[in-house]
C-alpha atoms as a PDB file:
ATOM      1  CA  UNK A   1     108.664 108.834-142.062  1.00  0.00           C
ATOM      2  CA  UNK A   2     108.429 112.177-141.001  1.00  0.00           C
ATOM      3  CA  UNK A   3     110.599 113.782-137.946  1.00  0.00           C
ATOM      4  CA  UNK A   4     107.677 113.151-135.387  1.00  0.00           C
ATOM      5  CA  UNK A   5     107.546 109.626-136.057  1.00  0.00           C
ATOM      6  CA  UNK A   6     111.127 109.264-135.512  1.00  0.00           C
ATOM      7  CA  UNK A   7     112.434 107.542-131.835  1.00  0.00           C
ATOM      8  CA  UNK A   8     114.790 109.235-130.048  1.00  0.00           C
ATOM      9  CA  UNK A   9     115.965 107.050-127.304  1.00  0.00           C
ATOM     10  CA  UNK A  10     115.826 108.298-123.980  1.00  0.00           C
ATOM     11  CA  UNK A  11     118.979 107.374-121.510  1.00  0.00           C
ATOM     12  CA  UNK A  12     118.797 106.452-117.573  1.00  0.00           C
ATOM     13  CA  UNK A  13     122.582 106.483-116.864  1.00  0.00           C
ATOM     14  CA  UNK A  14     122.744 104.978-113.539  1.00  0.00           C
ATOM     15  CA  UNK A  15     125.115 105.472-111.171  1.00  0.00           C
ATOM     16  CA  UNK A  16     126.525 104.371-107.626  1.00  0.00           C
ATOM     17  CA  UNK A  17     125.071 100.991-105.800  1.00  0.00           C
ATOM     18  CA  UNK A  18     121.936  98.955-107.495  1.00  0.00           C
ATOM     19  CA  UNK A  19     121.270  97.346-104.352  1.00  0.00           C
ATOM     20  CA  UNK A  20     118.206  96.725-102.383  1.00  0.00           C
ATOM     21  CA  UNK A  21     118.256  99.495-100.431  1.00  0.00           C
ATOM     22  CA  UNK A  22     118.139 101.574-103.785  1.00  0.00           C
ATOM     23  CA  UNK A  23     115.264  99.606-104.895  1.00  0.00           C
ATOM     24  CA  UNK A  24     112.167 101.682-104.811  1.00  0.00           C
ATOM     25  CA  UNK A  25     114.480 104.363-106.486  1.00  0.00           C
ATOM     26  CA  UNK A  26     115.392 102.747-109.065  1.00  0.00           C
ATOM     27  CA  UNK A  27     112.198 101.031-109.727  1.00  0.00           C
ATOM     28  CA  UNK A  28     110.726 104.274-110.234  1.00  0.00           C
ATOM     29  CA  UNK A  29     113.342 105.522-112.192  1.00  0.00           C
ATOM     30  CA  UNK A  30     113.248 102.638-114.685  1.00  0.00           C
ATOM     31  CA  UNK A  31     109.382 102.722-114.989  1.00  0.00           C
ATOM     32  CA  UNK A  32     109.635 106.596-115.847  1.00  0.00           C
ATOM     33  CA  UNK A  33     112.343 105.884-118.759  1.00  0.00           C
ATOM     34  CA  UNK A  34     110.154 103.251-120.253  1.00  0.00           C
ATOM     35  CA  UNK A  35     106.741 105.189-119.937  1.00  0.00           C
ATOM     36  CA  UNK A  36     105.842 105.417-122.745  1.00  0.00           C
ATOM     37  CA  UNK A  37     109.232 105.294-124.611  1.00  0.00           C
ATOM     38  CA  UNK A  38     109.500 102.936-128.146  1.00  0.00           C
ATOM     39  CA  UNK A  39     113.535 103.091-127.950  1.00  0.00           C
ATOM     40  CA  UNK A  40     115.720 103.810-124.527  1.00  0.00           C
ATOM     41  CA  UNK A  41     118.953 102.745-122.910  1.00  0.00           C
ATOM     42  CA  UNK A  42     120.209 101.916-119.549  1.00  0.00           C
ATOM     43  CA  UNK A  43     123.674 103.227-119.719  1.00  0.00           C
ATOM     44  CA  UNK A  44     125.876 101.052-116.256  1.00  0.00           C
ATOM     45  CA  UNK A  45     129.162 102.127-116.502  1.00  0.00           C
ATOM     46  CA  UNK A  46     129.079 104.054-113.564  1.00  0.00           C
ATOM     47  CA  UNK A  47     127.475 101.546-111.281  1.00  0.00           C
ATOM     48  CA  UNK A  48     130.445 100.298-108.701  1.00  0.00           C
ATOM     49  CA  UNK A  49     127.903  97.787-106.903  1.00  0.00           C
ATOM     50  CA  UNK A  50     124.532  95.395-107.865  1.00  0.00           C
ATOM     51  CA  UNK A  51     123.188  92.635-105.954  1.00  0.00           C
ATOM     52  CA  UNK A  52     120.642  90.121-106.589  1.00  0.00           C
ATOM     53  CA  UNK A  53     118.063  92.999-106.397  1.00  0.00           C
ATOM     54  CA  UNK A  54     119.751  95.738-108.952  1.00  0.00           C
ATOM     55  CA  UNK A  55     119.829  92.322-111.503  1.00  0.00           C
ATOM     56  CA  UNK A  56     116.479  91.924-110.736  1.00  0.00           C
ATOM     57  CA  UNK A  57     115.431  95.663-111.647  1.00  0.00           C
ATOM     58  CA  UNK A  58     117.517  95.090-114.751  1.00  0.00           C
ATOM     59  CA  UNK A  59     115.627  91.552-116.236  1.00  0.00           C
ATOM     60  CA  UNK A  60     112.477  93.562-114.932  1.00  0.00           C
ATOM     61  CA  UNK A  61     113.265  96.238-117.116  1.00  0.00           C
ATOM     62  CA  UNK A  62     113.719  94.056-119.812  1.00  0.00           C
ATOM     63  CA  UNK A  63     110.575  91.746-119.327  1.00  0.00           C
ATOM     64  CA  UNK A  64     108.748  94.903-119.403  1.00  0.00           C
ATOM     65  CA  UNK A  65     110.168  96.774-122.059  1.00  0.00           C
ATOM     66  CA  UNK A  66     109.248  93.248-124.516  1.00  0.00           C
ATOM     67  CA  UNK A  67     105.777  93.705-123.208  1.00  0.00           C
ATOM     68  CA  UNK A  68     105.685  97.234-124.511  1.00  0.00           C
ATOM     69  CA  UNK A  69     107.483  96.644-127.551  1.00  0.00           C
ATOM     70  CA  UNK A  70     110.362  99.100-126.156  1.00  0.00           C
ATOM     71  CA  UNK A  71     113.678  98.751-128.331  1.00  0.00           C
ATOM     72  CA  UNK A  72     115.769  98.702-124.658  1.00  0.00           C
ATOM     73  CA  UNK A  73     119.688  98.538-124.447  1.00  0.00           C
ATOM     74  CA  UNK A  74     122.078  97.832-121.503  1.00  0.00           C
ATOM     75  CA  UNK A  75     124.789 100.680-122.690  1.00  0.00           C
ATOM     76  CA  UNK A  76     128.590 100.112-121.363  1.00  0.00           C
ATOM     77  CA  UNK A  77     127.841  97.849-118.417  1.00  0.00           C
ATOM     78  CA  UNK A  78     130.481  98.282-115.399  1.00  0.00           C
ATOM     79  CA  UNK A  79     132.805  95.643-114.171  1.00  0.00           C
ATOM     80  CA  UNK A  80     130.346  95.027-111.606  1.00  0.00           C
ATOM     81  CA  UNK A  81     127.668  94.769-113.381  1.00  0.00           C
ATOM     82  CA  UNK A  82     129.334  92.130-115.400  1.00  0.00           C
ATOM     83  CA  UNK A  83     130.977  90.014-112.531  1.00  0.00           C
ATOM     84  CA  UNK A  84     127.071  90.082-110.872  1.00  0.00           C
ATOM     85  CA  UNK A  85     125.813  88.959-114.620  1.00  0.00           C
ATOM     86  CA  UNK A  86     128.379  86.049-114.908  1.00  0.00           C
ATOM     87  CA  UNK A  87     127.480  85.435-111.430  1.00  0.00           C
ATOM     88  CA  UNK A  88     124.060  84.440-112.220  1.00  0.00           C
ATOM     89  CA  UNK A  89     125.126  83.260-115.629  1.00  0.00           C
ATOM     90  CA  UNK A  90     123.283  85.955-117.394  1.00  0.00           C
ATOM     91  CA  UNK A  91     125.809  87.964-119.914  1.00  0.00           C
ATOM     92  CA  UNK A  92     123.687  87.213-122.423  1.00  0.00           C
ATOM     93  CA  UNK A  93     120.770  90.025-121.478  1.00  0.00           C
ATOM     94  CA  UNK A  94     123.565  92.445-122.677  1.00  0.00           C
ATOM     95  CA  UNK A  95     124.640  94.267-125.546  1.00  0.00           C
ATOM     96  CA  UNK A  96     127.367  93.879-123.402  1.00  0.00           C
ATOM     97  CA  UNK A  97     129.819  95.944-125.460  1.00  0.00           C
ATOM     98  CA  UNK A  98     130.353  99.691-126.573  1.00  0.00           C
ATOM     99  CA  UNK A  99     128.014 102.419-125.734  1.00  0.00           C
ATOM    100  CA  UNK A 100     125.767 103.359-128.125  1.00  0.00           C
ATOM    101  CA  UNK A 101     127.009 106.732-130.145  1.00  0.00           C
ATOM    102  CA  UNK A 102     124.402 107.085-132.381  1.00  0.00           C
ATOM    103  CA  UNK A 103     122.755 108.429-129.142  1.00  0.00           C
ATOM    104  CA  UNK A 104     124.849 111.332-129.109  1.00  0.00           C
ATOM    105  CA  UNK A 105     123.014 115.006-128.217  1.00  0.00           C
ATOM    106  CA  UNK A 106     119.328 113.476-129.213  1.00  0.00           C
ATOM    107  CA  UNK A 107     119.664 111.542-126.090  1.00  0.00           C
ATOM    108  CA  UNK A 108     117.200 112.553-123.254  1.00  0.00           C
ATOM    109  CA  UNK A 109     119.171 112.054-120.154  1.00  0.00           C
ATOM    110  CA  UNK A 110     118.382 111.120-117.056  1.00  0.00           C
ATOM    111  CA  UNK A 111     120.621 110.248-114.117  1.00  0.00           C
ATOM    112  CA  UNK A 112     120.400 108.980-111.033  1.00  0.00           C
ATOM    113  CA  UNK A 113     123.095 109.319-108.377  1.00  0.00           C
ATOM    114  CA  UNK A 114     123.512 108.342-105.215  1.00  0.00           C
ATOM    115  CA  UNK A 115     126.325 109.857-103.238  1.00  0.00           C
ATOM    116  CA  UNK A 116     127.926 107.759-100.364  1.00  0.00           C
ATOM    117  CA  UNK A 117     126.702 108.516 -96.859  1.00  0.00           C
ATOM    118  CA  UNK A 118     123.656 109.544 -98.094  1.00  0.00           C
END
């Protein structure tokens, strides 16, 4: 295998509230990082809220990155992001433990914030 056929993983870090009112954001951000991609991550440790919607994005993400045959990883998810999970009894979509540090500077980042009051 020579370097172009190798897969660098591309990272959405996301950050803030996955909530509905973030959901056309998001949706778009999540369809960009798996355009495309054969290995990426969703990295959630800095997401301090998700409803019902934000999980939805997430098992949307998923359904679609299987379609694609996308290697996809839930990176470091947030305390929120696991209470909402247990919620609707669905830890087991995660990798739900340590970020992944093979990632390191190879990593195309891409993050999406969303300040308060905004």
């Amino acid at each position: 295998m020579n370097s172009a056929e190798i897969a660098v993983p591309s990272t959405l870090r996301l950050e803030g509230e996955l909530t509905i009112y973030r959901a056309v954001e998001l949706h778009e951000a999540l369809r960009a990082l798996l355009d495309g991609a054969a290995k990426c991550a969703i990295e959630l440790s800095q997401v301090t809220e998700i409803d019902s919607c934000g999980v939805q994005l997430l098992l949307a993400a998923r359904r679609t990155a299987r379609e694609i045959d996308c290697e996809l990883e839930f990176a470091a998810p947030s305390a929120a992001v696991l209470d909402a999970l247990t919620t609707f009894d669905l830890t087991g979509m995660l990798d739900a433990g340590t970020p992944n540090n093979e990632r390191g500077a190879n990593a195309a980042m891409l993050t999406v914030d969303h300040a308060d009051g905004a």
